[in-house]
C-alpha atoms as a PDB file:
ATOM      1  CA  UNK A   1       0.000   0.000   0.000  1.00  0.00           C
ATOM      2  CA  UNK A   2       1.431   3.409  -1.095  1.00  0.00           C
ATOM      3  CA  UNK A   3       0.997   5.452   2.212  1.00  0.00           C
ATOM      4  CA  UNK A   4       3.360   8.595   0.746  1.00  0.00           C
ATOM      5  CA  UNK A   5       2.274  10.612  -1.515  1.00  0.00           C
ATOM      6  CA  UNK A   6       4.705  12.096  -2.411  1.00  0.00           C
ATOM      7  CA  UNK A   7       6.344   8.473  -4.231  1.00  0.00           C
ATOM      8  CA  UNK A   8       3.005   8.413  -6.305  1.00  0.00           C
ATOM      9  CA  UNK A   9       3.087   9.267 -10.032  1.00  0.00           C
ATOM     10  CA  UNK A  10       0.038  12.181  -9.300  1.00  0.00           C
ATOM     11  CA  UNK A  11       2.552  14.063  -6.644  1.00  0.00           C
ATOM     12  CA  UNK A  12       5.728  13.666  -9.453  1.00  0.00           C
ATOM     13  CA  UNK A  13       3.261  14.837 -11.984  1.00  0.00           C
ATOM     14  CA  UNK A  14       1.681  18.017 -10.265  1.00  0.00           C
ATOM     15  CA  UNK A  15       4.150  20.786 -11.144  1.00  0.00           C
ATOM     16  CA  UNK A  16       3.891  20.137 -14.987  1.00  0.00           C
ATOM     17  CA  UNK A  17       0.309  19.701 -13.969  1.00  0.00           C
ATOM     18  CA  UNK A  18      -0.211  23.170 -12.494  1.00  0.00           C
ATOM     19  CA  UNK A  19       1.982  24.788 -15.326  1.00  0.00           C
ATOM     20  CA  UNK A  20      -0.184  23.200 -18.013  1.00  0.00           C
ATOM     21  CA  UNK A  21      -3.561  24.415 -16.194  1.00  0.00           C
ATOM     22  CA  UNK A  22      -1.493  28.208 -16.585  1.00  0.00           C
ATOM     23  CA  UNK A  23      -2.251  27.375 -20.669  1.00  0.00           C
ATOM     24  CA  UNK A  24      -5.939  26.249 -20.271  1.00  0.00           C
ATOM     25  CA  UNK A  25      -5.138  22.669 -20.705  1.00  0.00           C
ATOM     26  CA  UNK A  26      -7.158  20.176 -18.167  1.00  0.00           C
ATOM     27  CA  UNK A  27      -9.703  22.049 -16.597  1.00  0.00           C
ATOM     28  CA  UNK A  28      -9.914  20.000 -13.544  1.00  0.00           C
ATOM     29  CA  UNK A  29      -9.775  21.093  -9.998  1.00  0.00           C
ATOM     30  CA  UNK A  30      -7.690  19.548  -7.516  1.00  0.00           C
ATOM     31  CA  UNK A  31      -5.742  18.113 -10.687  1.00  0.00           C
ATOM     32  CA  UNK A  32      -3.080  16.149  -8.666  1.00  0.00           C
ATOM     33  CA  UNK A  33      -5.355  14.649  -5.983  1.00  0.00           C
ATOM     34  CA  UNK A  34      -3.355  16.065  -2.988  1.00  0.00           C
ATOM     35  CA  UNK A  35      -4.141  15.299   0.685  1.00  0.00           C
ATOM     36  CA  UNK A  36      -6.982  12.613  -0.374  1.00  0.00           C
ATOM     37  CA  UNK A  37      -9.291  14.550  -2.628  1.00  0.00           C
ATOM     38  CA  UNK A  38      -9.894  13.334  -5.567  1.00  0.00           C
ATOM     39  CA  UNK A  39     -10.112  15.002  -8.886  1.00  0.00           C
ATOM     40  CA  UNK A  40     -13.245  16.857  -9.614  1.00  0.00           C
ATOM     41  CA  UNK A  41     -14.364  17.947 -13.127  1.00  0.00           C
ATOM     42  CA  UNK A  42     -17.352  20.498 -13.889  1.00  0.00           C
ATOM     43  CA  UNK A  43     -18.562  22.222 -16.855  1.00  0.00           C
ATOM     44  CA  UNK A  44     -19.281  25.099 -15.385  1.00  0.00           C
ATOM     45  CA  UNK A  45     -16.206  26.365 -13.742  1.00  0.00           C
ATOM     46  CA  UNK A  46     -13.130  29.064 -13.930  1.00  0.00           C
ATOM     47  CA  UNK A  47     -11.020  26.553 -15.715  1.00  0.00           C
ATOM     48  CA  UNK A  48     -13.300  25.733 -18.469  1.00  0.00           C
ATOM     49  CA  UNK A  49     -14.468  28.906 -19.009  1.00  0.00           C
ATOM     50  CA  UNK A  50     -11.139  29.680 -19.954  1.00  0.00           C
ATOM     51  CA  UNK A  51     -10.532  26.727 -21.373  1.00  0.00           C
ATOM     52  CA  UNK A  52     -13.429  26.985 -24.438  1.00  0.00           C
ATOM     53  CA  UNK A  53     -12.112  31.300 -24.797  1.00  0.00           C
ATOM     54  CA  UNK A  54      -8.368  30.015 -25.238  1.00  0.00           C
ATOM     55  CA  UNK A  55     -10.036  27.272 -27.795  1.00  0.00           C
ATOM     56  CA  UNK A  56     -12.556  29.754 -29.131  1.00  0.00           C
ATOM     57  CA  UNK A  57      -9.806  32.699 -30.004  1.00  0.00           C
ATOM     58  CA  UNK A  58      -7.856  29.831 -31.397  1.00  0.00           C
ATOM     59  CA  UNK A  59     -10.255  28.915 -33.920  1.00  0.00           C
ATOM     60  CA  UNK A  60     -11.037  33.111 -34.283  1.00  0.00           C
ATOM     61  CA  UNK A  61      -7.280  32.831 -35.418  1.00  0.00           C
ATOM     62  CA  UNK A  62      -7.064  30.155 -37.586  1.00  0.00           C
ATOM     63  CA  UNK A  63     -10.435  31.637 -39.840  1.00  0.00           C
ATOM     64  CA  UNK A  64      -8.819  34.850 -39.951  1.00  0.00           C
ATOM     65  CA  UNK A  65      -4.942  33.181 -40.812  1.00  0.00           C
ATOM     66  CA  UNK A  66      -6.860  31.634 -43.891  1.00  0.00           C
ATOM     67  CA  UNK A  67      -9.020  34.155 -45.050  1.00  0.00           C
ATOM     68  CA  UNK A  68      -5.901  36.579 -45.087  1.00  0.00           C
ATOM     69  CA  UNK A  69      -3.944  33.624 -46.697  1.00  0.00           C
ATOM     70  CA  UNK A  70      -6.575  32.979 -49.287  1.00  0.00           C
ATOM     71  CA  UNK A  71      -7.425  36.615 -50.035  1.00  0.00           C
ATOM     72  CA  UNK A  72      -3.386  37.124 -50.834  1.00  0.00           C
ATOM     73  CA  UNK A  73      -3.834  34.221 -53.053  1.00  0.00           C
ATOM     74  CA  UNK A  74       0.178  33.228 -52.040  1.00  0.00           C
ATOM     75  CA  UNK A  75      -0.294  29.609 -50.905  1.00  0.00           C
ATOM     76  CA  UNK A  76       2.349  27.940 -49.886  1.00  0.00           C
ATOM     77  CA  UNK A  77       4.471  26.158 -47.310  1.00  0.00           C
ATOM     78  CA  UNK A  78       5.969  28.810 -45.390  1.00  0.00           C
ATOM     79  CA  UNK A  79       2.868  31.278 -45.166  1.00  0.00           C
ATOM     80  CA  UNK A  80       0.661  28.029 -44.107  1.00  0.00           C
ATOM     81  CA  UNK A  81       2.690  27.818 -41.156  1.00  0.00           C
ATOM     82  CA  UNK A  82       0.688  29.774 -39.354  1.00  0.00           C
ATOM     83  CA  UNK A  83      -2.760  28.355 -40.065  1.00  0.00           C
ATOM     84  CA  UNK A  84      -0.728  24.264 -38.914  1.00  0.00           C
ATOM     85  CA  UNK A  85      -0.160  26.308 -35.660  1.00  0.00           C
ATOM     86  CA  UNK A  86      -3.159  27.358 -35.098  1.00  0.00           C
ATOM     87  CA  UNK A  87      -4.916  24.385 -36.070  1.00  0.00           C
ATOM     88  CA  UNK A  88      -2.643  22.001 -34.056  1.00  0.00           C
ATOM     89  CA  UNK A  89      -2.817  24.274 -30.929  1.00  0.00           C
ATOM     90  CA  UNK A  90      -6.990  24.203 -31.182  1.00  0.00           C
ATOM     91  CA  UNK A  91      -6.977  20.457 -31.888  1.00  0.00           C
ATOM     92  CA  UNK A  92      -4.447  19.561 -28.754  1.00  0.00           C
ATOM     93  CA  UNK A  93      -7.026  22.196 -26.453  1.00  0.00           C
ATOM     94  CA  UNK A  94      -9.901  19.931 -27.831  1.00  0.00           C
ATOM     95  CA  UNK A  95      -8.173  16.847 -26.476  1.00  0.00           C
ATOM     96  CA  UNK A  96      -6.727  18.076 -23.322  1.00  0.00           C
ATOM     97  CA  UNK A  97     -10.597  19.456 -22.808  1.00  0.00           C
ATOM     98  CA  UNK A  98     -11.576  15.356 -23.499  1.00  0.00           C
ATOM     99  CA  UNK A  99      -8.515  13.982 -21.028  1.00  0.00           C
ATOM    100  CA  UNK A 100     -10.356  16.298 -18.693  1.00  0.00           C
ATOM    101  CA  UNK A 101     -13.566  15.015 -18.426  1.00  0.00           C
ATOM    102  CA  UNK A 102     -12.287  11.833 -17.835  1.00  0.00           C
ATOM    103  CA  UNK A 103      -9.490  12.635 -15.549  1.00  0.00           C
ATOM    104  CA  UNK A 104     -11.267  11.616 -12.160  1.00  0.00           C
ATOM    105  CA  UNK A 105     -11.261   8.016 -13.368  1.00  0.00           C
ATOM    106  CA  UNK A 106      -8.071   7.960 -14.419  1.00  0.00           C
ATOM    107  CA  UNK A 107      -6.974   8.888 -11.802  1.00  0.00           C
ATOM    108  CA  UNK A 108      -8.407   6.418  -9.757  1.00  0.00           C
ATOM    109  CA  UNK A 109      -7.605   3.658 -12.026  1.00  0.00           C
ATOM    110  CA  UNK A 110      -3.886   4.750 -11.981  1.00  0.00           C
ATOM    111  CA  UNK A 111      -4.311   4.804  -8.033  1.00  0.00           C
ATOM    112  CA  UNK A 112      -4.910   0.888  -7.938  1.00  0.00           C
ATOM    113  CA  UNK A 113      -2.229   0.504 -10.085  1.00  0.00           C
ATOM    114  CA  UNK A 114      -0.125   2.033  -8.020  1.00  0.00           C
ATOM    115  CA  UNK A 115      -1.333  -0.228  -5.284  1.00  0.00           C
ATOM    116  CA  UNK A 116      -0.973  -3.544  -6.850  1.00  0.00           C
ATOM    117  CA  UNK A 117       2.669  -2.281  -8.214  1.00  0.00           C
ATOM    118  CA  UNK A 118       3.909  -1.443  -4.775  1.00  0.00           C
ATOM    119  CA  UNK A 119       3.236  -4.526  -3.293  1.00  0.00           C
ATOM    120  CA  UNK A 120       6.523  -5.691  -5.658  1.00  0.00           C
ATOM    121  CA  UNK A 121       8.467  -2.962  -4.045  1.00  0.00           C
ATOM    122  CA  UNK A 122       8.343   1.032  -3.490  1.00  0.00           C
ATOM    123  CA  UNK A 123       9.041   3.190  -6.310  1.00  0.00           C
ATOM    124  CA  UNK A 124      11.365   5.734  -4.824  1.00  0.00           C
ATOM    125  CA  UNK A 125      12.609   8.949  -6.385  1.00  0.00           C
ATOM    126  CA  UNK A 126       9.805   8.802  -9.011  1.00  0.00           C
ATOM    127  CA  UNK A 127       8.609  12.566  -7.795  1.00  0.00           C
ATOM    128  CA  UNK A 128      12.242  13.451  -8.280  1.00  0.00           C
ATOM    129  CA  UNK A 129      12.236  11.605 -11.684  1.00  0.00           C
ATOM    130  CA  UNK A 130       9.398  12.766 -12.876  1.00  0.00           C
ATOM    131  CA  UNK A 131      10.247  16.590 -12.329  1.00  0.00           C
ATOM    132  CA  UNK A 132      13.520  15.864 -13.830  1.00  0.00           C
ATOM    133  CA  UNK A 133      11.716  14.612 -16.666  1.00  0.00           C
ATOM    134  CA  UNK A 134       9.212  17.465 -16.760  1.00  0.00           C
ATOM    135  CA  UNK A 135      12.518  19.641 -16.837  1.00  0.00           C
ATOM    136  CA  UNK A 136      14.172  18.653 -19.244  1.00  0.00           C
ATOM    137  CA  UNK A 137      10.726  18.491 -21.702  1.00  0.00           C
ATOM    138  CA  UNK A 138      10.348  22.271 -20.737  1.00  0.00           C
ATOM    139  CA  UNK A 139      14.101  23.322 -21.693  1.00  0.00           C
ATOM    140  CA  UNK A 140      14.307  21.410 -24.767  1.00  0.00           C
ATOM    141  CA  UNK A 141      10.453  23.283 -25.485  1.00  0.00           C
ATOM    142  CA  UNK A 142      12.057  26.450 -24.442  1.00  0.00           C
ATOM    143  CA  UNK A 143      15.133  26.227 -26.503  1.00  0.00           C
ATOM    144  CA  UNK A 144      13.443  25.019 -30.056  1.00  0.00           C
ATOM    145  CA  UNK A 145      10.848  28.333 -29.374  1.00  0.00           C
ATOM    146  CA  UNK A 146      14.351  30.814 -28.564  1.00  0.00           C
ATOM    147  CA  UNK A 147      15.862  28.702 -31.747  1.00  0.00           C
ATOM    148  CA  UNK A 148      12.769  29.490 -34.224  1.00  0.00           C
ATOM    149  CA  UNK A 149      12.182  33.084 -33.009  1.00  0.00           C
ATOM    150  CA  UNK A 150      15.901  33.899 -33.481  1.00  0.00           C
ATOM    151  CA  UNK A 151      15.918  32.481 -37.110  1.00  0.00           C
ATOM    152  CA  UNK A 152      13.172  35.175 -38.128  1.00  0.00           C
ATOM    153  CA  UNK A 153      15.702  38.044 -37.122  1.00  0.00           C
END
């Protein structure tokens, strides 16, 4: 029986958790399950409110990327890089909108995993691991955006 949270794959998860929640993606409260509550997901609330007006200026964006793009009549790879943008960050806030709503029981079916696995031995250092690994995803994020913006100057 896991009886430290902080060794569960929820607690190791939280931070990159949080950080996505800053970008309106999984609009669920209590999102890590911390000190026994579990994860609670409701239409009406904050975080999906802003949730469907991050989606809903996304697809304002991608109409008016290819109406300009269309109207200029210069189709082609480079000046449709904006509208796959666009389009890729609207379908991912669609999804992450769908993980949501089923989050709760996710999370409880990861929770009895995480019971039956610790019964072969404790899984130490996976909050530690699993910021690490949210670390390095964010850096390598980080330095491909610094990379791109500094090849349009």
């Amino acid at each position: 029986m896991i009886d430290d949270y902080s060794e569960t794959m929820l607690a190791g998860m939280a931070p990159a958790l949080f950080l996505g929640q800053c970008f309106s993606l999984l609009g669920v409260s209590n999102v890590a399950g911390k000190n026994g509550k579990k994860p609670e997901f409701r239409w009406l609330s904050f975080r999906m409110l802003y949730s469907f007006t991050v989606s809903a200026l996304l697809l304002m964006n991608t109409i008016m990327a290819l109406s300009d793009l269309l109207y200029r009549g210069d189709i082609t790879l480079s000046s449709s890089q904006v509208i796959a943008f666009y389009l890729s960050s609207l379908a991912a806030s669609c999804l992450y909108v769908r993980l949501a709503v089923r989050w709760s029981s996710l999370c409880c079916a990861f929770e009895q995993m995480e019971k039956r696995i610790s019964f072969y031995g404790s899984s130490k250092g996976l909050k530690r691991r699993m910021r690490f690994l949210t670390a390095v995803v964010l850096i390598l994020a980080l330095s491909n955006f610094h990379c791109q913006q500094s090849s349009f100057f």
